[in-house]
N, C-alpha and C. Protein backbone atom coordinates (compact mmCIF):
# COMPACT_ATOMS: atom_id res chain seq x y z
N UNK A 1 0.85 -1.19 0.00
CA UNK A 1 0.00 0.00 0.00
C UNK A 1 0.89 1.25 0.00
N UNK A 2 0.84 2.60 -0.79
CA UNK A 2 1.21 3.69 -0.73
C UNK A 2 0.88 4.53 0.23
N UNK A 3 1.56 5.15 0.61
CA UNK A 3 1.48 6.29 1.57
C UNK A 3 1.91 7.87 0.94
N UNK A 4 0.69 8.73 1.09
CA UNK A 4 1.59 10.00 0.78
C UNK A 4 1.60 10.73 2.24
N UNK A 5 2.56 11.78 2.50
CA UNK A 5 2.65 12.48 3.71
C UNK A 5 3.26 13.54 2.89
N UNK A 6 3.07 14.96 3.91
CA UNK A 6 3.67 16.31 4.09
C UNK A 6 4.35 16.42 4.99
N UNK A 7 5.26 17.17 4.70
CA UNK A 7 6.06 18.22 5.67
C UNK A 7 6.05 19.49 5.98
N UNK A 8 6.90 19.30 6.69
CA UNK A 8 7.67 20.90 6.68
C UNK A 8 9.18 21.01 7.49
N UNK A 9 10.12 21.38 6.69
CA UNK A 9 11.34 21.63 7.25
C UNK A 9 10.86 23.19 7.81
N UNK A 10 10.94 23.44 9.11
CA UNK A 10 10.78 24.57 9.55
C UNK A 10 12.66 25.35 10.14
N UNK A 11 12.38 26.60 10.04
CA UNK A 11 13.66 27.50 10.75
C UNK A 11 13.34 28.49 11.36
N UNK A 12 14.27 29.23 12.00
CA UNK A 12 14.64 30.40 12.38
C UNK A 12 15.61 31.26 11.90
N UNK A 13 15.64 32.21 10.97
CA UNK A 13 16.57 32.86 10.44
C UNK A 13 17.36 33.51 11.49
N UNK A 14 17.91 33.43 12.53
CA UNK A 14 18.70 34.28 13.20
C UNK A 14 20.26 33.76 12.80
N UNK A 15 21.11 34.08 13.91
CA UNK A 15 22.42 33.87 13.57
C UNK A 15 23.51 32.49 14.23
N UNK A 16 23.65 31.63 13.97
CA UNK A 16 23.23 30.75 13.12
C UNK A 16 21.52 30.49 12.54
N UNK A 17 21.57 30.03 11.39
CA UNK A 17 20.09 29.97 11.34
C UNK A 17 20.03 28.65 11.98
N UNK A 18 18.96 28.28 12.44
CA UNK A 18 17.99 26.99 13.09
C UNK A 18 16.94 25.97 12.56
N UNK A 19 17.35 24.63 12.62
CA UNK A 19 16.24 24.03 12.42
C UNK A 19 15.62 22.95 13.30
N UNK A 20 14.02 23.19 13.16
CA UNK A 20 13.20 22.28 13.81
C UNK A 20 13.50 20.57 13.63
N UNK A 21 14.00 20.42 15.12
CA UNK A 21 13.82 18.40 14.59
C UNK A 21 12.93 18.36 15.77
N UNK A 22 12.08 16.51 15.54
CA UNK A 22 11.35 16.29 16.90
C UNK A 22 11.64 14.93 16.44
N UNK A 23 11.88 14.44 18.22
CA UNK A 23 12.06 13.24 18.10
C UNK A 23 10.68 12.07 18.18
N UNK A 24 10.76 11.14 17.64
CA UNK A 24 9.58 10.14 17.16
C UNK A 24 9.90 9.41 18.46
N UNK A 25 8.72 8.68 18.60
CA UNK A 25 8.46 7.78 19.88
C UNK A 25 9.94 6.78 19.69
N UNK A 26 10.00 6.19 18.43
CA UNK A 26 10.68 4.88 17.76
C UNK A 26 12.38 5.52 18.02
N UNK A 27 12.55 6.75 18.52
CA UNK A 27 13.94 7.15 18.56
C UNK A 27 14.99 7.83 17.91
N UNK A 28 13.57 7.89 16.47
CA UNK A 28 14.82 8.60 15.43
C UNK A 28 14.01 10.46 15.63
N UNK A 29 14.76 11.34 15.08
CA UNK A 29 14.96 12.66 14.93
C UNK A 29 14.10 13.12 13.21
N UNK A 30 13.28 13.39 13.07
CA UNK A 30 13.21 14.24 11.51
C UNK A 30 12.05 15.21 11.95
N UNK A 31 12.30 15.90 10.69
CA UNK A 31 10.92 17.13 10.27
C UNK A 31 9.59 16.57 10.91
N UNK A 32 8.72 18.05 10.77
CA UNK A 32 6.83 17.46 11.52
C UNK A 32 6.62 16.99 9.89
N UNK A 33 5.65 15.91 10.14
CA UNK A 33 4.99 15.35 8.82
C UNK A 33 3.93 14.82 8.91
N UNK A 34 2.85 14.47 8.18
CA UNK A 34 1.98 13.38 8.38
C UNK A 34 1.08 13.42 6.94
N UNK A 35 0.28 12.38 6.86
CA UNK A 35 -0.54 11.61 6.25
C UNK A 35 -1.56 13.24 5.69
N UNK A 36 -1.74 12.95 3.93
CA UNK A 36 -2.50 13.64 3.42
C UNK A 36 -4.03 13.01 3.31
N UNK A 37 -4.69 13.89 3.83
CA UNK A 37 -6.27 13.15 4.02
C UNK A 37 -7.04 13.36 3.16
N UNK A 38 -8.41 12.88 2.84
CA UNK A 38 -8.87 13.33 1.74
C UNK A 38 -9.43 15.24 1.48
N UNK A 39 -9.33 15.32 0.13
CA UNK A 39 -9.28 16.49 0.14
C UNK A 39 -8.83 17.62 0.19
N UNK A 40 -7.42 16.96 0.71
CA UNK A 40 -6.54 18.11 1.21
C UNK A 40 -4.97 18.22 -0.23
N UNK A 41 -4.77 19.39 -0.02
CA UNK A 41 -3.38 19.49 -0.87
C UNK A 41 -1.87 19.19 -0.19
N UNK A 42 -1.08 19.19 -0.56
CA UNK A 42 0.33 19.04 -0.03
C UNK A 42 0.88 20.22 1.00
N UNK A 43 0.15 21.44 0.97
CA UNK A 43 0.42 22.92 2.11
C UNK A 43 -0.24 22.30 2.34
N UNK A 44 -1.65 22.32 2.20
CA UNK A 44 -2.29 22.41 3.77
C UNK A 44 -2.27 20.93 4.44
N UNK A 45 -1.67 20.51 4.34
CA UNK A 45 -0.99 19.27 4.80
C UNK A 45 -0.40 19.24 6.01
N UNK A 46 0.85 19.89 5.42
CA UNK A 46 1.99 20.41 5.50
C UNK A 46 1.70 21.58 6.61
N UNK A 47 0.89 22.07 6.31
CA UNK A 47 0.80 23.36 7.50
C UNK A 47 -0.15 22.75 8.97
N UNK A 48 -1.14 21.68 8.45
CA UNK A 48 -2.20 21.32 9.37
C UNK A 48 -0.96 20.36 10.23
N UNK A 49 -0.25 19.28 9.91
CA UNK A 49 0.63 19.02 10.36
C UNK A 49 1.74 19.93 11.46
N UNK A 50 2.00 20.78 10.86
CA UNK A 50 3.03 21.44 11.70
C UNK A 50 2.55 21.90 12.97
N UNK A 51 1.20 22.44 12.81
CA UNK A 51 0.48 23.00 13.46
C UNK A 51 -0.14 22.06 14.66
N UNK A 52 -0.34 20.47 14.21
CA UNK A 52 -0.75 19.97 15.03
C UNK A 52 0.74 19.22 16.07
N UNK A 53 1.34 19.11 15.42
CA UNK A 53 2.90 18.36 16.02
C UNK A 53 3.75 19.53 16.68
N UNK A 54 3.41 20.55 16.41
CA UNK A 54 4.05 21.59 17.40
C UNK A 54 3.39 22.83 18.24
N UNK A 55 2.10 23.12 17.41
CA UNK A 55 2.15 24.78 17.36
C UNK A 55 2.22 25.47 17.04
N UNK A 56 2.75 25.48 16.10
CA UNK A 56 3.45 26.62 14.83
C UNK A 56 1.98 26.50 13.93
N UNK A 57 1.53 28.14 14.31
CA UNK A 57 0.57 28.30 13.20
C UNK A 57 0.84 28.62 11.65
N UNK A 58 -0.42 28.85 11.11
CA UNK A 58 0.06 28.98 9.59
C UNK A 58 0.28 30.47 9.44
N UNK A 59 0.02 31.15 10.12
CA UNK A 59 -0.15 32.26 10.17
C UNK A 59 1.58 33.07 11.06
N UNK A 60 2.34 32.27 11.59
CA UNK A 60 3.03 31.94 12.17
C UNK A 60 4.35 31.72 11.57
N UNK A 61 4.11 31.21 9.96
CA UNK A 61 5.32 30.63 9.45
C UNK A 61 5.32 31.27 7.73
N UNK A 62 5.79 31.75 7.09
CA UNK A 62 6.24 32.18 5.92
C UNK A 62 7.00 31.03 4.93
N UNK A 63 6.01 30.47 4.27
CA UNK A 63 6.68 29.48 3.35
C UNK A 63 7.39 29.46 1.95
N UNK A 64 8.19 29.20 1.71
CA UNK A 64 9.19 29.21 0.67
C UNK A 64 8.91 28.85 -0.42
N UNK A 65 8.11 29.67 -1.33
CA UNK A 65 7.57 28.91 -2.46
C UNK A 65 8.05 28.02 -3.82
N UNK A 66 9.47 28.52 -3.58
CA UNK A 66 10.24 27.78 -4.49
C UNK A 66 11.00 26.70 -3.74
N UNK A 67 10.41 26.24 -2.89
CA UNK A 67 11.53 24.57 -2.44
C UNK A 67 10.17 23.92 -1.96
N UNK A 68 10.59 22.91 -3.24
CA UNK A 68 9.50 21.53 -3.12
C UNK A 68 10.40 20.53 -2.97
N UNK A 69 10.68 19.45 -2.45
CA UNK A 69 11.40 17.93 -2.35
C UNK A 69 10.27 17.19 -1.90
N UNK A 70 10.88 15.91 -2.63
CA UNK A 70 10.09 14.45 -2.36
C UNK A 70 10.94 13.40 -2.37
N UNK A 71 10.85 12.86 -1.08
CA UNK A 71 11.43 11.56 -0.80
C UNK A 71 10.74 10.44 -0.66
N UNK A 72 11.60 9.17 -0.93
CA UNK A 72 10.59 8.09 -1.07
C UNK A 72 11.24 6.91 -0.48
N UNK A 73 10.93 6.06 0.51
CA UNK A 73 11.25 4.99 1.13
C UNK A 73 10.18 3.76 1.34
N UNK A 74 10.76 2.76 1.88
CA UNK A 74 9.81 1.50 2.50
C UNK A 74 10.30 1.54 3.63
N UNK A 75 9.01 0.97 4.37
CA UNK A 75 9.29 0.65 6.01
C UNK A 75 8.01 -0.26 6.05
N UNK A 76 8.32 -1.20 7.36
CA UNK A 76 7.32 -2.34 7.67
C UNK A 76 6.09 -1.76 7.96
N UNK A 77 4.61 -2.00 8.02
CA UNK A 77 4.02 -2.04 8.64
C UNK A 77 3.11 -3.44 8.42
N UNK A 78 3.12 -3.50 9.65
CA UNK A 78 2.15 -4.60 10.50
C UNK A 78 3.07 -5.74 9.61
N UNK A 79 3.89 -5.96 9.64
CA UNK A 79 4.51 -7.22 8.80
C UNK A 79 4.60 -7.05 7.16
N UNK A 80 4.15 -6.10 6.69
CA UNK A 80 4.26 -5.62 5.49
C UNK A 80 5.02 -4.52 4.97
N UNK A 81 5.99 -4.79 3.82
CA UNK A 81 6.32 -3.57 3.18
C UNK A 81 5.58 -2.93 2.52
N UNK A 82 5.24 -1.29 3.34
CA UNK A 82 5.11 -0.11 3.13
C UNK A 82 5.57 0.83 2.05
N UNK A 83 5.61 1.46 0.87
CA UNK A 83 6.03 2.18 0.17
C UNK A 83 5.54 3.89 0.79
N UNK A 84 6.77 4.93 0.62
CA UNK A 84 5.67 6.22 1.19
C UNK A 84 6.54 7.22 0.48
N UNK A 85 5.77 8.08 0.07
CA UNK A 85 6.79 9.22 -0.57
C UNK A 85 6.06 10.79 0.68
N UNK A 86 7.23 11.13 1.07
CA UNK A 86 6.91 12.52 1.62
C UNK A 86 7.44 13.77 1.02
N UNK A 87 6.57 14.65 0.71
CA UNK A 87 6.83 15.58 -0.04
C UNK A 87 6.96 16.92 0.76
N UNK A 88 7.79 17.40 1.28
CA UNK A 88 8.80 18.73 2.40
C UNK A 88 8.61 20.26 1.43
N UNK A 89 7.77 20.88 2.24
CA UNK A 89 8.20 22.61 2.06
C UNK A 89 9.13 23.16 2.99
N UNK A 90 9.42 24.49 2.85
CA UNK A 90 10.07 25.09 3.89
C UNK A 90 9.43 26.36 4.28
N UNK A 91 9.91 25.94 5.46
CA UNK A 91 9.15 27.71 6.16
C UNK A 91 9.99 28.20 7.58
N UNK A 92 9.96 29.38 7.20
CA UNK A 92 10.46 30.27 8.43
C UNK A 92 9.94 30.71 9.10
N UNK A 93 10.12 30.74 10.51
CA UNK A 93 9.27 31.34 11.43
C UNK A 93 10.15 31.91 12.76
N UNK A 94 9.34 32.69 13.52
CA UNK A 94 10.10 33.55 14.67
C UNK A 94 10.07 32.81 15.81
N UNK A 95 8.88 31.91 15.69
CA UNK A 95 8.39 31.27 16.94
C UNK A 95 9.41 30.03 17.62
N UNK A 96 9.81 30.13 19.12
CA UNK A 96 10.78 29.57 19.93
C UNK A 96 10.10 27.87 20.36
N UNK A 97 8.87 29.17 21.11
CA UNK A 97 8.47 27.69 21.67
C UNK A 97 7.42 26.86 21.07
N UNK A 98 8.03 25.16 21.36
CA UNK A 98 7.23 24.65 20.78
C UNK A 98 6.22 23.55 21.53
N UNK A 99 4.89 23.58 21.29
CA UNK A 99 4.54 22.34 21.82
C UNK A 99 3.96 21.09 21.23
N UNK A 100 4.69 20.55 21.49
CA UNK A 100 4.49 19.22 21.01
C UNK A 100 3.41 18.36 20.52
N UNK A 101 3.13 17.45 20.46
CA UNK A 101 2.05 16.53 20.30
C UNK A 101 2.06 15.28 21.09
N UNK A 102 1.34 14.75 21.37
CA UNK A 102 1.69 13.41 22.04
C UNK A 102 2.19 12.17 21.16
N UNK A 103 2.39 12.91 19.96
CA UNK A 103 2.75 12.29 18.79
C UNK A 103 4.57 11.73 19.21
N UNK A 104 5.21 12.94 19.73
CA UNK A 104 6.59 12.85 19.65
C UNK A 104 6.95 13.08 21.48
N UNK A 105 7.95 13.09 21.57
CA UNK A 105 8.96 12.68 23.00
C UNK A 105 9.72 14.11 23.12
N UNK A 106 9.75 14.71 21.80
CA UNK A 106 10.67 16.16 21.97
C UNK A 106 10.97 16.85 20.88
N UNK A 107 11.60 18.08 21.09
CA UNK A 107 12.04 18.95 19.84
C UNK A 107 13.35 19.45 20.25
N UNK A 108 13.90 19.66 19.02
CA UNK A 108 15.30 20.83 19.45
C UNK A 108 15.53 21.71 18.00
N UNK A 109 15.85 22.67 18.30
CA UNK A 109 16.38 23.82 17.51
C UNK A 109 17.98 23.65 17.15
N UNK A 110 17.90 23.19 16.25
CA UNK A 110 19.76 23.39 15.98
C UNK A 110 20.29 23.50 14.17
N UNK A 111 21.28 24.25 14.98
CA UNK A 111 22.23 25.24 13.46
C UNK A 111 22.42 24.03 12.79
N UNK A 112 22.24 24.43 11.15
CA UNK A 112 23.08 23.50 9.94
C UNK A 112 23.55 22.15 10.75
N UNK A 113 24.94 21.98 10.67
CA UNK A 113 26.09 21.14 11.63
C UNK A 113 25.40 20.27 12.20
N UNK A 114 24.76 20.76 13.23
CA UNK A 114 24.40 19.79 14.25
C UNK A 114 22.95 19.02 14.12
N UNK A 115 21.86 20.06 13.35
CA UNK A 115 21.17 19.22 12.98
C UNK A 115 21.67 18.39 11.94
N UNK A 116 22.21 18.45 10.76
CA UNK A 116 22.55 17.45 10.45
C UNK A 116 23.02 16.29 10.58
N UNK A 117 24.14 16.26 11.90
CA UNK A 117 24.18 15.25 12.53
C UNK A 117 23.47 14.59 13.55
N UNK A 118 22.42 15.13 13.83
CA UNK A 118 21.28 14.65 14.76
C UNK A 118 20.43 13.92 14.20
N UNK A 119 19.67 14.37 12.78
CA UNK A 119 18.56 13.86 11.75
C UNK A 119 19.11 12.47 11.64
N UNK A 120 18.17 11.09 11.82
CA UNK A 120 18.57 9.90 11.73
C UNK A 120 18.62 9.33 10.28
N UNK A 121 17.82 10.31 9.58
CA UNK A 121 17.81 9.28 8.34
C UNK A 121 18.43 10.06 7.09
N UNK A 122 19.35 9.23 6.07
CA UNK A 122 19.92 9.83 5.11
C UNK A 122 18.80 11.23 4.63
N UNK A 123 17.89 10.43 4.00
CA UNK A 123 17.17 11.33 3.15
C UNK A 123 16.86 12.55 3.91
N UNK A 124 16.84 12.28 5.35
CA UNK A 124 16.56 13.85 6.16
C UNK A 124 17.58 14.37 6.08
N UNK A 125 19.26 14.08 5.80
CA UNK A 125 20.03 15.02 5.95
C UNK A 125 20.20 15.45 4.55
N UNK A 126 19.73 14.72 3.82
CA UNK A 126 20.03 15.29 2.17
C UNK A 126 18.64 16.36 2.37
N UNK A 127 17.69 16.44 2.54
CA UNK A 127 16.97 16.95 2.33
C UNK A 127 17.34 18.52 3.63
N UNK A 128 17.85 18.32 4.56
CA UNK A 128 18.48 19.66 5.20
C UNK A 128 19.71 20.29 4.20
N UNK A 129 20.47 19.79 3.40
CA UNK A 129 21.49 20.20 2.54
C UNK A 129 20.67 21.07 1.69
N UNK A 130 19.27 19.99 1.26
CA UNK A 130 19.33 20.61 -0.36
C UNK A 130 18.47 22.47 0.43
N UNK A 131 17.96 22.25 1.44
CA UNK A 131 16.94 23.57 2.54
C UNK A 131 18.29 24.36 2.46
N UNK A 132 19.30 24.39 2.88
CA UNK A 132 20.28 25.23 2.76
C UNK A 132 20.53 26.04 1.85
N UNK A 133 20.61 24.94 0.90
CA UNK A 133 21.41 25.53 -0.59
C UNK A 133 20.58 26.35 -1.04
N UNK A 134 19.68 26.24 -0.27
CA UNK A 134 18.02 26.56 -1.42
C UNK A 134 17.93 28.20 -0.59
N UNK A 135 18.37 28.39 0.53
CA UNK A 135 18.26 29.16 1.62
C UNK A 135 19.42 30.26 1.26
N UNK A 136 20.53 29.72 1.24
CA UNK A 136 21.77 30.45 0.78
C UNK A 136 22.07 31.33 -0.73
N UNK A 137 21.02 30.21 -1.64
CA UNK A 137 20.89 30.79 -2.98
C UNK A 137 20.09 32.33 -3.17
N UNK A 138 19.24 31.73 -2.28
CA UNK A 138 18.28 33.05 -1.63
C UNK A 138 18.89 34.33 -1.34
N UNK A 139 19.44 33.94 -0.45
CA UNK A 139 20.04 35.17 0.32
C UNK A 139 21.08 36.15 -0.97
């Protein structure tokens, strides 16, 4: 069975800039995401998500209209391989604190560097590279 999900790589433009990780029950570290429901598009996904896994309103966050990525993996469920592609915007926002969901165990704010070495899964750190480049090109 296919799975589609949204994201959102979220930041803080200050100095270093910052990015949002939260950690999953299962132990690993990535972006807020979840399951597109019927009816809905890839933002408001993406934003209903963020919003519910942290807090961060939509109103709250300024999204990047030119950085779209889609990643695509398998993982088990219930004894079955899973196919899922998640498709990541980016957005900036001012907002510090976050609250959580009972979804996840925690969050942290951290520069380039360190989130990258925190994010557990390849495709999350390729996908913080390509938020950079995309960020830096910007600037």
């Amino acid at each position: 069975m296919d799975e589609v999900s949204a994201g959102i790589i979220a930041y803080r433009a200050e100095s270093p800039r910052k990015y949002l990780l939260l950690l999953y029950p299962a132990g690993h570290w990535d972006f807020p995401k979840g399951h597109i429901e019927q009816g809905e598009n890839e933002r408001d996904t993406a934003l209903r998500e963020l919003r519910e896994e942290t807090g961060i309103a939509s109103d709250e966050l300024e999204l990047k209209d030119g950085f779209k990525e889609e990643i695509e993996y398998f993982f088990k469920k219930r004894n079955e391989l899973s196919h899922k592609k998640v498709i990541y915007l980016l957005g900036e926002t001012e907002k510090k604190d976050v609250s959580i969901s009972n979804e996840h165990r925690g969050f942290i704010w951290l520069p380039f560097e360190e989130a990258k070495e925190k994010v557990t899964f390849r495709n999350a750190k390729n996908l913080l590279e390509k938020a950079k480049d995309y960020l830096e090109e910007e600037e």
